[in-house]
Protein backbone atom coordinates (compact mmCIF):
# COMPACT_ATOMS: atom_id res chain seq x y z
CA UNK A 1 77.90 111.61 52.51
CA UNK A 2 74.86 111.96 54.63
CA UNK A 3 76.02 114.94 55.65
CA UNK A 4 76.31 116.32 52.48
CA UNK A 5 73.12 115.19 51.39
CA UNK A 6 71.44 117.51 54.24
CA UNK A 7 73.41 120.32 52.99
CA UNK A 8 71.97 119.99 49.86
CA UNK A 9 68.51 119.46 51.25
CA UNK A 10 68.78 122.24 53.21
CA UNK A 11 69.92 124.92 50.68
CA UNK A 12 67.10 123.81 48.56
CA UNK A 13 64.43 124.35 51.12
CA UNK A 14 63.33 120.36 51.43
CA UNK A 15 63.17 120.22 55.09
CA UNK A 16 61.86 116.70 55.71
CA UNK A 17 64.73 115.36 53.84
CA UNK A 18 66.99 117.17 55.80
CA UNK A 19 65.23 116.05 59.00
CA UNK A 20 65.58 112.22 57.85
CA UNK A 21 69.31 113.10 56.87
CA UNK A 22 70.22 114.05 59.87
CA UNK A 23 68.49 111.18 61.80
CA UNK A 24 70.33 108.82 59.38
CA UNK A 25 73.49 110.58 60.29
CA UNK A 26 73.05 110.02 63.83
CA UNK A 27 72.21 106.34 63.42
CA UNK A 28 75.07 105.44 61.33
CA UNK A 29 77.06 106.42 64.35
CA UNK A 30 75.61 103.89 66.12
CA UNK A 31 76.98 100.88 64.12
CA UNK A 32 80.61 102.96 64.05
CA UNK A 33 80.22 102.62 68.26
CA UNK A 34 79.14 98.99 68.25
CA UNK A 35 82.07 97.88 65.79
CA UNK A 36 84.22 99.82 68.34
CA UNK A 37 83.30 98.66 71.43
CA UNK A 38 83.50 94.78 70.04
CA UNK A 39 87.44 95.23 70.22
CA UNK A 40 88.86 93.72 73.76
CA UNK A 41 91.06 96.54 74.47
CA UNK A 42 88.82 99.88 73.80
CA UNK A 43 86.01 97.30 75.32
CA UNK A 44 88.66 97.16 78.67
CA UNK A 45 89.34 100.52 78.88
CA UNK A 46 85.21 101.76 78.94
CA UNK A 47 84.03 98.44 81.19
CA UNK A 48 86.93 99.54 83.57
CA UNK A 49 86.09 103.12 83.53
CA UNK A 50 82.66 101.73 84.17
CA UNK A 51 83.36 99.94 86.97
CA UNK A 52 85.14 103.14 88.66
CA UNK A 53 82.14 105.50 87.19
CA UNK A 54 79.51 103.10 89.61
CA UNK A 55 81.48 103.87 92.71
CA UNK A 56 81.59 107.74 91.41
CA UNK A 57 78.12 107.99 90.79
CA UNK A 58 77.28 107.13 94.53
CA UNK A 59 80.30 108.82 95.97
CA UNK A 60 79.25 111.85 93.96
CA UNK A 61 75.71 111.96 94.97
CA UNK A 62 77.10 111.49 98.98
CA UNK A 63 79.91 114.05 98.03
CA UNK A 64 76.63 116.47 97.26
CA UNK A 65 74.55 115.93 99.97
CA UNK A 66 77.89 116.51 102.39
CA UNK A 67 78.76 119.85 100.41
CA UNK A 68 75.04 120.80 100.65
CA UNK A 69 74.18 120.17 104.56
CA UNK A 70 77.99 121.71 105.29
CA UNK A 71 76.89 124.87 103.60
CA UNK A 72 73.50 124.85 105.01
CA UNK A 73 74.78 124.55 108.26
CA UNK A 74 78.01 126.77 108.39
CA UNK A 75 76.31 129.28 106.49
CA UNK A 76 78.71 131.07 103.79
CA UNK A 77 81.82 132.46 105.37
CA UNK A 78 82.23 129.08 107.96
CA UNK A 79 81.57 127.27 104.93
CA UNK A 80 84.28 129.22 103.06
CA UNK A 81 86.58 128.66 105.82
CA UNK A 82 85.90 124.97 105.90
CA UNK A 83 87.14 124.96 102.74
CA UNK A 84 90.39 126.78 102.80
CA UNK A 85 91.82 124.19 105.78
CA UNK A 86 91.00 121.59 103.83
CA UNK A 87 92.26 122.99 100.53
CA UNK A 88 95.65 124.10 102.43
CA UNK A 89 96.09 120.41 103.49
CA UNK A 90 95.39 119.06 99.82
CA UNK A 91 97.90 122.09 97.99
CA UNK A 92 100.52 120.95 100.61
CA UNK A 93 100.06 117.35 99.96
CA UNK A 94 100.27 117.58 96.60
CA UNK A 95 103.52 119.76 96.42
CA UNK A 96 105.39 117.47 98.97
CA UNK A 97 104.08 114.35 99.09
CA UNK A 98 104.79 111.88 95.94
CA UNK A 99 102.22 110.87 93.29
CA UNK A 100 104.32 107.30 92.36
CA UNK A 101 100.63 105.63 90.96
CA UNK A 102 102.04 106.35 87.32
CA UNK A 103 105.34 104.37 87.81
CA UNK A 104 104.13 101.67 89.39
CA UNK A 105 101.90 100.81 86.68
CA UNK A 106 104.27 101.67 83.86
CA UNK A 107 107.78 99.76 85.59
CA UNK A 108 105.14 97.44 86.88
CA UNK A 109 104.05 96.82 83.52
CA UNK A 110 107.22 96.07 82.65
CA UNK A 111 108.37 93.72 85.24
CA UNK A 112 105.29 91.68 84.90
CA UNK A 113 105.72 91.31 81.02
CA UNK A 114 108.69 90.02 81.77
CA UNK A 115 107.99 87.81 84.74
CA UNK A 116 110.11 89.72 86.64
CA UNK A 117 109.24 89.39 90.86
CA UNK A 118 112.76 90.62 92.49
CA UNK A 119 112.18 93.36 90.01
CA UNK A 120 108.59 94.25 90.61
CA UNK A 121 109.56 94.04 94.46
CA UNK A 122 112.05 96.59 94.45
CA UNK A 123 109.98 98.56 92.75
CA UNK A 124 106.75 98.65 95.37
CA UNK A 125 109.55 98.85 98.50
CA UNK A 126 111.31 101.64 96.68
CA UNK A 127 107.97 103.58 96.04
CA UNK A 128 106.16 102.42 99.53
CA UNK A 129 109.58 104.56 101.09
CA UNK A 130 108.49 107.31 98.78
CA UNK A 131 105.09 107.78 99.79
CA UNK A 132 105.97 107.39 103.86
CA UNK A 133 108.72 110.19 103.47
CA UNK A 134 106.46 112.19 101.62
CA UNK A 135 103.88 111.62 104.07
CA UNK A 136 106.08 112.75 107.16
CA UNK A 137 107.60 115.81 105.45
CA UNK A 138 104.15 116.64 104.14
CA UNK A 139 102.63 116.84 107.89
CA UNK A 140 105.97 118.53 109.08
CA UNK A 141 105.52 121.85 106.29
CA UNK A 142 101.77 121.50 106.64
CA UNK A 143 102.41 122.43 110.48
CA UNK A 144 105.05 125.06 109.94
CA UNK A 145 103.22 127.34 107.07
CA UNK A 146 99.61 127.03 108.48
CA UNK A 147 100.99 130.35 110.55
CA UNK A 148 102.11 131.85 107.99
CA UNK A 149 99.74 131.34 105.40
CA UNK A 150 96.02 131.18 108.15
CA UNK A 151 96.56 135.46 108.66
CA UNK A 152 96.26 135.72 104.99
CA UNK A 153 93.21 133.89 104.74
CA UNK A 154 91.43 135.08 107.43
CA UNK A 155 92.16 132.70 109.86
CA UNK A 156 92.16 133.42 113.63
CA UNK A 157 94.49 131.39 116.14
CA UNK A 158 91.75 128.69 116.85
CA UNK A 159 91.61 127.99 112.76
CA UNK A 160 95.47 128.00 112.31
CA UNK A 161 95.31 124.96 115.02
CA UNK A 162 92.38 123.45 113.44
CA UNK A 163 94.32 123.34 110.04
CA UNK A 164 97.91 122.00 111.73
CA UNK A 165 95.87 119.15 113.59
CA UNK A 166 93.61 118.29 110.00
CA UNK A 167 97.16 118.41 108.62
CA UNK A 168 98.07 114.83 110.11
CA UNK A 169 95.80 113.75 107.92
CA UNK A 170 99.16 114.10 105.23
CA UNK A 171 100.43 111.06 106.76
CA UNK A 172 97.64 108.23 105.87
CA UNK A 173 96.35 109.87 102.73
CA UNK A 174 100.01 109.34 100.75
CA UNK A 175 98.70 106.22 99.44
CA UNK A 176 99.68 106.27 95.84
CA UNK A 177 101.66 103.01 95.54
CA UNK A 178 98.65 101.17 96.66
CA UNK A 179 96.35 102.76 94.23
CA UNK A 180 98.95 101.99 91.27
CA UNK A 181 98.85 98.74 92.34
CA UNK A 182 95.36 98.26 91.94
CA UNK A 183 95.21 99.59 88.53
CA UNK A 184 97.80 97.67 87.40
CA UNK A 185 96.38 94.64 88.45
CA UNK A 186 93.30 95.77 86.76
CA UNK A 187 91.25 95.52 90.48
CA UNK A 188 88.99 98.47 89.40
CA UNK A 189 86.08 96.69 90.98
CA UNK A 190 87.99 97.04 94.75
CA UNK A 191 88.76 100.88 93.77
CA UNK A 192 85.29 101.54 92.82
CA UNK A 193 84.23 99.63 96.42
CA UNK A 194 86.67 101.80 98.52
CA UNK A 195 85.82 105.05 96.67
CA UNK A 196 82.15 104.74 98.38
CA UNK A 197 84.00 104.44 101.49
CA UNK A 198 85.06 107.69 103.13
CA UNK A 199 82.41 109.91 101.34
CA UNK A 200 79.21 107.79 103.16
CA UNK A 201 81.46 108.01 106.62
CA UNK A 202 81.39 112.03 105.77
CA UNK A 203 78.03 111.88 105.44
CA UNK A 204 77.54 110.42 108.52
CA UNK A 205 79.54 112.63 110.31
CA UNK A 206 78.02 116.57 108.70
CA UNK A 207 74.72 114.73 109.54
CA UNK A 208 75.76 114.44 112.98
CA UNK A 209 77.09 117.84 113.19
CA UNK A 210 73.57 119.77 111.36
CA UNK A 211 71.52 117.40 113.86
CA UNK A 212 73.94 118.78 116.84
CA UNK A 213 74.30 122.35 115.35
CA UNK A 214 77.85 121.79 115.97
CA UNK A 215 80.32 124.70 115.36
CA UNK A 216 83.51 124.43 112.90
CA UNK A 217 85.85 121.80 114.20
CA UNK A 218 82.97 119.03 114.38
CA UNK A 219 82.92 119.49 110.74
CA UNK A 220 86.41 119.11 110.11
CA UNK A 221 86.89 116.50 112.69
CA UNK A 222 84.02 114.65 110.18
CA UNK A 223 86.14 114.98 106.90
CA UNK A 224 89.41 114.26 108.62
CA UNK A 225 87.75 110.96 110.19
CA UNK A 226 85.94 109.43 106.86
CA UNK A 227 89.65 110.76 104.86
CA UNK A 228 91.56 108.51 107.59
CA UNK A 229 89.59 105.05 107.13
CA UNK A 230 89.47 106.00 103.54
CA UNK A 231 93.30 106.24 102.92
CA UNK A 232 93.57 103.11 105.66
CA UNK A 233 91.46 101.09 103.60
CA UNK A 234 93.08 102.25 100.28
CA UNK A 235 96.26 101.06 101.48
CA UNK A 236 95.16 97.58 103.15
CA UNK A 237 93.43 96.86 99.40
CA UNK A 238 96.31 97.58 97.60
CA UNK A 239 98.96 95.39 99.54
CA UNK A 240 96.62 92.62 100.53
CA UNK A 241 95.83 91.89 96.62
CA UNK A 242 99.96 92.05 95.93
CA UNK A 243 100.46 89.43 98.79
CA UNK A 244 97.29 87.17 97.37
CA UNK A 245 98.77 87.13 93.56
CA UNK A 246 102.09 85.91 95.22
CA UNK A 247 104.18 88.83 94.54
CA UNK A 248 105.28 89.12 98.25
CA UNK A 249 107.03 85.47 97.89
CA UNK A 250 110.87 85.74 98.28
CA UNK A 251 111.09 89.36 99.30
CA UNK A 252 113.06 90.43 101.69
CA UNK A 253 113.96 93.56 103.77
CA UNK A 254 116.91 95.01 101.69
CA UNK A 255 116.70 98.44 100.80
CA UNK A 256 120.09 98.02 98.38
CA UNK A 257 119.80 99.05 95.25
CA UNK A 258 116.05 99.08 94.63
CA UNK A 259 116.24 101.02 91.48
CA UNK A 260 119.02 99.16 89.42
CA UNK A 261 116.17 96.98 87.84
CA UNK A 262 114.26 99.74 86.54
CA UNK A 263 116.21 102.52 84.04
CA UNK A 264 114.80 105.78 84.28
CA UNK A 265 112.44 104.98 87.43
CA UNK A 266 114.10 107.92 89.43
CA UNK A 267 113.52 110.17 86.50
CA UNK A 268 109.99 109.39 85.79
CA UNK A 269 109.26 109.16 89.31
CA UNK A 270 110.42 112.48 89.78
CA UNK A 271 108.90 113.84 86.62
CA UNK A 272 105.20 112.25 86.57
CA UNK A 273 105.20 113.23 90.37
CA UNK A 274 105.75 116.82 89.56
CA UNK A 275 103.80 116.99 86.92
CA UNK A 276 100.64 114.94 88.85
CA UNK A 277 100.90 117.34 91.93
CA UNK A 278 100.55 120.67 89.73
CA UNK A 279 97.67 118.75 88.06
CA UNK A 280 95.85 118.82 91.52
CA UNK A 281 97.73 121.95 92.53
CA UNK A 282 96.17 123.52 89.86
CA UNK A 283 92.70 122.48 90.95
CA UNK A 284 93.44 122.47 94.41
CA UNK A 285 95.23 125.99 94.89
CA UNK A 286 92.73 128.04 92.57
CA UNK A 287 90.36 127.74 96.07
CA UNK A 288 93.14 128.78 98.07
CA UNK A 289 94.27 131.74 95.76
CA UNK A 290 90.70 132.94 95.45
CA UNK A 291 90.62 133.09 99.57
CA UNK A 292 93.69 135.13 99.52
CA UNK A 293 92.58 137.60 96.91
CA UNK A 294 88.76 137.50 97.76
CA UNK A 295 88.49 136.38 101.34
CA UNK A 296 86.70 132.89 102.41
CA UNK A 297 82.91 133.94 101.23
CA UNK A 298 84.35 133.92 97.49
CA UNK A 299 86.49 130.97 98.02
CA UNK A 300 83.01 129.23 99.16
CA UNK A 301 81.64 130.03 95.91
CA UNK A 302 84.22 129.02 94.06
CA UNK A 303 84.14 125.49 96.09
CA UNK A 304 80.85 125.25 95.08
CA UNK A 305 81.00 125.67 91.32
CA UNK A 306 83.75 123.78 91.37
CA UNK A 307 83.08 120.70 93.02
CA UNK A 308 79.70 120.67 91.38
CA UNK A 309 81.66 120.79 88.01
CA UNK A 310 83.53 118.08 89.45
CA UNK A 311 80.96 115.79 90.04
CA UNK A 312 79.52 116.44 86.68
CA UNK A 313 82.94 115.72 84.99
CA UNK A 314 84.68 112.70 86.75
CA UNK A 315 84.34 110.36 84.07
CA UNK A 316 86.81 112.36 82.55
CA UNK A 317 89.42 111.47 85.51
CA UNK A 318 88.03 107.84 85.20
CA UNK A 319 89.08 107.37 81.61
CA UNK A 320 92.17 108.68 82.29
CA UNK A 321 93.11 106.01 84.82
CA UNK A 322 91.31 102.83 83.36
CA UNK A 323 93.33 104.01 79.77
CA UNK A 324 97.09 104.41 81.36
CA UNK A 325 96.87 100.77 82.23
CA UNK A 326 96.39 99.67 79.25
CA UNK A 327 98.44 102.35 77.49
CA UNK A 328 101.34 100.92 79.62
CA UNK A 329 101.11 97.22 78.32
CA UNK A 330 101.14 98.34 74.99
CA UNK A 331 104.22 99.87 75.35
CA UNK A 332 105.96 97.25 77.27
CA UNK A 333 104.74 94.64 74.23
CA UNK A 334 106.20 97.47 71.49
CA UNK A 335 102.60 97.65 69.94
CA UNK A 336 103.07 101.42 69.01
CA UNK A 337 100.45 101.30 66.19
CA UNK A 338 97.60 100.99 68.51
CA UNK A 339 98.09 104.12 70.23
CA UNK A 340 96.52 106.31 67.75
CA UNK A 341 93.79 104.22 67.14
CA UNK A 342 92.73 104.24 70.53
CA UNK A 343 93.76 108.34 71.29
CA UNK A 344 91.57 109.23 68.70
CA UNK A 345 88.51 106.87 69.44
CA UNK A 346 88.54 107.58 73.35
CA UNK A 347 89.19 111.29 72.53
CA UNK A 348 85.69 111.37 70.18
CA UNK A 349 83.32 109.29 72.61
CA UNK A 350 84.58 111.75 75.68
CA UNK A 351 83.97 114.84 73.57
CA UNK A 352 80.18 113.85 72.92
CA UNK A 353 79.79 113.09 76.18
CA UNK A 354 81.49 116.32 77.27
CA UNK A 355 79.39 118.41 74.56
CA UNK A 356 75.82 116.59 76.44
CA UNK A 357 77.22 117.52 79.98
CA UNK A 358 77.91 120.77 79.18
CA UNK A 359 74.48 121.69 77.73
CA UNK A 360 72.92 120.25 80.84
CA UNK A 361 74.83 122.17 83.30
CA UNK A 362 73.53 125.48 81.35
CA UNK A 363 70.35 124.38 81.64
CA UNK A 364 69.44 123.95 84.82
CA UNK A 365 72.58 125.05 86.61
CA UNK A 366 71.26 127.95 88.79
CA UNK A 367 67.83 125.57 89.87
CA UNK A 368 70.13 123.26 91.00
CA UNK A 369 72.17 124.99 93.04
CA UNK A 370 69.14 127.25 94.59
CA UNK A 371 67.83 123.55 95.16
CA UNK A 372 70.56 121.89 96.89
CA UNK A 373 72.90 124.83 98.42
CA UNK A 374 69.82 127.99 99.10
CA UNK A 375 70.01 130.97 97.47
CA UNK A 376 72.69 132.58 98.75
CA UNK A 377 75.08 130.07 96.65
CA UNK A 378 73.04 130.50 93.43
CA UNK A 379 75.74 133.59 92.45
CA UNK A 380 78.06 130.12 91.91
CA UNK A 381 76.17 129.66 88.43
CA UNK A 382 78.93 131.64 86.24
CA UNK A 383 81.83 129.37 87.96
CA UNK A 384 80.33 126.36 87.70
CA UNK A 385 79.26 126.72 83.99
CA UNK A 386 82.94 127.91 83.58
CA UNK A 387 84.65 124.83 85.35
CA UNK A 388 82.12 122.71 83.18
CA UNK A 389 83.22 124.22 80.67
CA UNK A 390 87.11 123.58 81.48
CA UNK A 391 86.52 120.39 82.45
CA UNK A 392 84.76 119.45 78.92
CA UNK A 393 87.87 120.77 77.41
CA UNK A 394 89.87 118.69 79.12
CA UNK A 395 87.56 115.72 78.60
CA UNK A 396 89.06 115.73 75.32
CA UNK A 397 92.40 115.64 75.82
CA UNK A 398 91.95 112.76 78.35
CA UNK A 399 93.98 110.14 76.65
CA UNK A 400 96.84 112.56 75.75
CA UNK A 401 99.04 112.70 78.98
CA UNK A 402 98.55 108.91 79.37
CA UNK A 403 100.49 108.32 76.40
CA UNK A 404 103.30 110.06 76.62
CA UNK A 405 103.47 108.32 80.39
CA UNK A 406 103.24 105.12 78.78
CA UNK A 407 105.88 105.90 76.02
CA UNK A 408 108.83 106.99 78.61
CA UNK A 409 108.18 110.21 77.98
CA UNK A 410 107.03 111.75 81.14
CA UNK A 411 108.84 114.59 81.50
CA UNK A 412 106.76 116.31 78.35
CA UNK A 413 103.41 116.48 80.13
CA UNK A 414 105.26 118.43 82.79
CA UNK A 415 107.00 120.71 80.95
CA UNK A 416 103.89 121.77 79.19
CA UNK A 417 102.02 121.52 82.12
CA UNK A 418 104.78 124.11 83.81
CA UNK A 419 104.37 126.43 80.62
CA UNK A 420 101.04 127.19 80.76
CA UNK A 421 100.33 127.18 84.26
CA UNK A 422 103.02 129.93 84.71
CA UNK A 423 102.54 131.82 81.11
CA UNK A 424 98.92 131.48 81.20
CA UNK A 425 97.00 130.09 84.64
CA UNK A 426 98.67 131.68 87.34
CA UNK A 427 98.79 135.44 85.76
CA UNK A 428 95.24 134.91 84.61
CA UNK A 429 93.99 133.87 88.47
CA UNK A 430 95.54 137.24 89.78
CA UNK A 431 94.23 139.63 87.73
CA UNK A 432 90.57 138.52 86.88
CA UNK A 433 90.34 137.02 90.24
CA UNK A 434 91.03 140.89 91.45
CA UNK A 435 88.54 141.84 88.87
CA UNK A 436 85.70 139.45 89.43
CA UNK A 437 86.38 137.44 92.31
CA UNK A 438 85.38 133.69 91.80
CA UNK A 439 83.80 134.42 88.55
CA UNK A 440 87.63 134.96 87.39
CA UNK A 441 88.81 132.28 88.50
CA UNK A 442 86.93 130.07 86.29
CA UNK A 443 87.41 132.06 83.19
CA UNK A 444 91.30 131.12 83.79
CA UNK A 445 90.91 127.60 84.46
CA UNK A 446 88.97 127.89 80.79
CA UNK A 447 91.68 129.88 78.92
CA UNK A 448 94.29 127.52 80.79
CA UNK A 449 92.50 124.21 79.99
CA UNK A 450 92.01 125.05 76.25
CA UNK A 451 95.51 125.92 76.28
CA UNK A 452 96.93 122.71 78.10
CA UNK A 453 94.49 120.40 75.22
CA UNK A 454 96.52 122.39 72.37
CA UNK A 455 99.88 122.16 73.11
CA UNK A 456 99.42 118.17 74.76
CA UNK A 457 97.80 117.29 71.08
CA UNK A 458 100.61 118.80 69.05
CA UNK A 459 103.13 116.84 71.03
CA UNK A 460 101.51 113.96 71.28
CA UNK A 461 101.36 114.17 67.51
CA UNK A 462 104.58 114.52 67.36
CA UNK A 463 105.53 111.75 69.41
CA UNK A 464 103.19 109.59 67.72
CA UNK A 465 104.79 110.33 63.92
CA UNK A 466 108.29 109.87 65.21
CA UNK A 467 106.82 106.24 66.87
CA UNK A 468 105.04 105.26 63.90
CA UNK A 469 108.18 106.17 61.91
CA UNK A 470 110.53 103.77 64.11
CA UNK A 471 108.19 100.79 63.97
């Protein structure tokens, strides 16, 4: 109504009523938010994100400084390099390695609902074997392809070592059954602690190597030391807090039958894994493909713009993990009617959020990057106001992939996942990559994220009606 009444003010040329109209609009929002925010659940889901958000908000201004004195010091093409080992380590983990944080908390969910231990104990041995043999085969094809894949990139024989030895780093970074542990235990504060964790040790290492002028391999040796205690603590965190709630009492060493409790766990497992790895893939290999079209100086700028973007956009990522929790309990309790309640609310506070961030980045985009990276990096503008851009559309699809995890129905988000990274994303990299260089690349992560938001809302809708149906 208020909205209508500034219409009507405007077409008739009254101007200060249409200035109070809109004011009015935007303070009956704020009544709309408070009534909102009372309810425990939505309340959870923000306070949690919160708590994740503080450790963010230091890790991202660390992450920064570490991405600024790395370029500063390596200058462009070392810089570039830098970041195609370390993006060849992340692809590979995230194709081999297994991303089992989604079925811990949802067959968690489940077993704890019910009060089941033996159950929730087969579950955390059968997806601690998981992550170790994804670990070891991870470092194993890591160490193979690196001589395949370094001549491509413009790696010489001291850089295809560099990137088999950060490779080992596979091993104590597949530490996903920990993390779902902590979420499902709702232990965001000791995520948000250990999040701060291996980007200060970073910092402390690039510092070290501007101070020393140290050449290439001092820098990796810094981010494959601060990725190592990281993923070290990560683990300890996640295991210790099992083993203090009493979950460890009664187990034993038997590997028999560890998914009979648990219908469908293989096939989730297998599913949300897939469909989590060509999440990062997706984020991860655009870098890597930009190298091998471009050459390292435009995968550098790419790295910048998009880890920038990145920063600006993690409590996107946040959301996403504080809301599967919950998502999950709901569906082990059969309260199906509170899914689209929530979808929709979480969906409308991101998007404002995403609309602010957005606008900012536009702003004062190229000053910041002059500021922090030199001039040299300032051609990163167009990317990074691109991958803002992507990642505001994705802001507001957050809560979509979440609940079809939560309902079972995991294998959805990966076939449409599959669809448009192969119909849209990947043919879109090659050509306007060719075309543009890194510039390209984030015009295709746009087209590809407003695609992904599309088809996820019109089968989540679907889902949803077929739900509400049932119930």
């Amino acid at each position: 109504m208020l909205f209508a009444k500034g219409l009507r003010a405007s077409r008739s040329g009254e101007a200060p009523r249409e200035r109070f109209d809109v004011v009015a609009f935007a303070a009956g929002l704020i009544p709309t938010l408070q009534h909102w925010f009372r309810e425990g659940l939505f309340r959870r889901i923000f306070k949690n994100a919160g708590l994740l958000l503080g450790g963010r908000a230091a890790t991202g201004i660390i992450s920064l400084g570490v991405l600024s004195l790395s370029a500063r010091g390596l200058g462009l093409e070392q810089f570039g390099i830098l970041v195609l080992v370390q993006t060849y380590a992340q692809v590979i983990t995230s194709l081999i390695t297994f991303q089992s944080c989604q079925a811990v908390i949802r067959y968690g969910a489940i077993a704890l609902e019910r009060g089941d231990r033996p159950a929730l104990q087969s579950l955390l041995k059968f997806m601690a074997l998981l992550d170790i043999g994804g670990g070891v085969l991870g470092v194993l094809v890591a160490f193979l392809f690196a001589s395949i894949v370094g001549p491509h990139v413009g790696w010489n024989e001291d850089i295809i070592r560099y990137a088999q030895l950060y490779s080992c780093l596979i091993l104590f970074t597949a530490c996903a059954t920990p993390t779902g542990i902590l979420r499902l235990l709702d232990r965001f504060d000791l995520l948000a602690i250990q999040t701060t964790i291996t980007p200060f040790i970073r910092l402390i290492g690039i510092i070290t190597a501007v101070v020393l002028n140290a050449p290439l391999w001092a820098y990796l040796l810094a981010w494959f030391s601060a990725q190592l205690v990281g993923g070290l603590t990560l683990t300890y965190l996640g295991w210790r807090e099992i083993w203090r709630r009493g979950h460890f009492a009664g187990m034993t060493a038997s590997l028999k039958d560890l998914t009979q409790a648990h219908d469908g766990l293989l096939k989730f497992a297998v599913c949300s894994n897939i469909y989590m790895g060509l999440n990062v893939i997706v984020n991860q290999k655009s870098a890597l493909l930009v190298g091998l079209l471009a050459g390292p100086t435009a995968a550098g700028i790419f790295k910048i713009g998009r880890d920038a973007a990145t920063i600006l956009s993690k409590p996107a990522e946040l959301l996403n993990q504080s809301i599967y929790p919950e998502f999950a309990r709901l569906g082990s309790a059969g309260s199906w009617d509170e899914f689209g309640r929530i979808i929709l609310r979480s969906a409308a506070v991101a998007s404002g959020a995403a609309l602010v961030v957005i606008g900012v980045v536009i702003g004062i985009g190229r000053p910041f990057l002059h500021l922090v990276f030199g001039e040299e990096f300032t051609t990163a503008y167009l990317p990074l106001v691109l991958m803002v851009g992507a990642a505001g559309v994705a802001i507001v699809g957050f809560p979509l992939d979440a609940a079809l995890f939560a309902m079972g129905r995991a294998s959805l988000p990966l076939r449409v996942s599959t669809i448009i990274t192969a119909a849209i994303h990947l043919p879109l990299m090659v050509v306007l990559v060719r075309l543009n260089g890194a510039p390209g690349a984030g015009f295709a992560n746009l087209a590809a994220a407003a695609a992904m938001v599309t088809a996820m809302t019109i089968v989540t809708a679907s889902h949803m009606r077929q739900r509400a149906a049932l119930a």
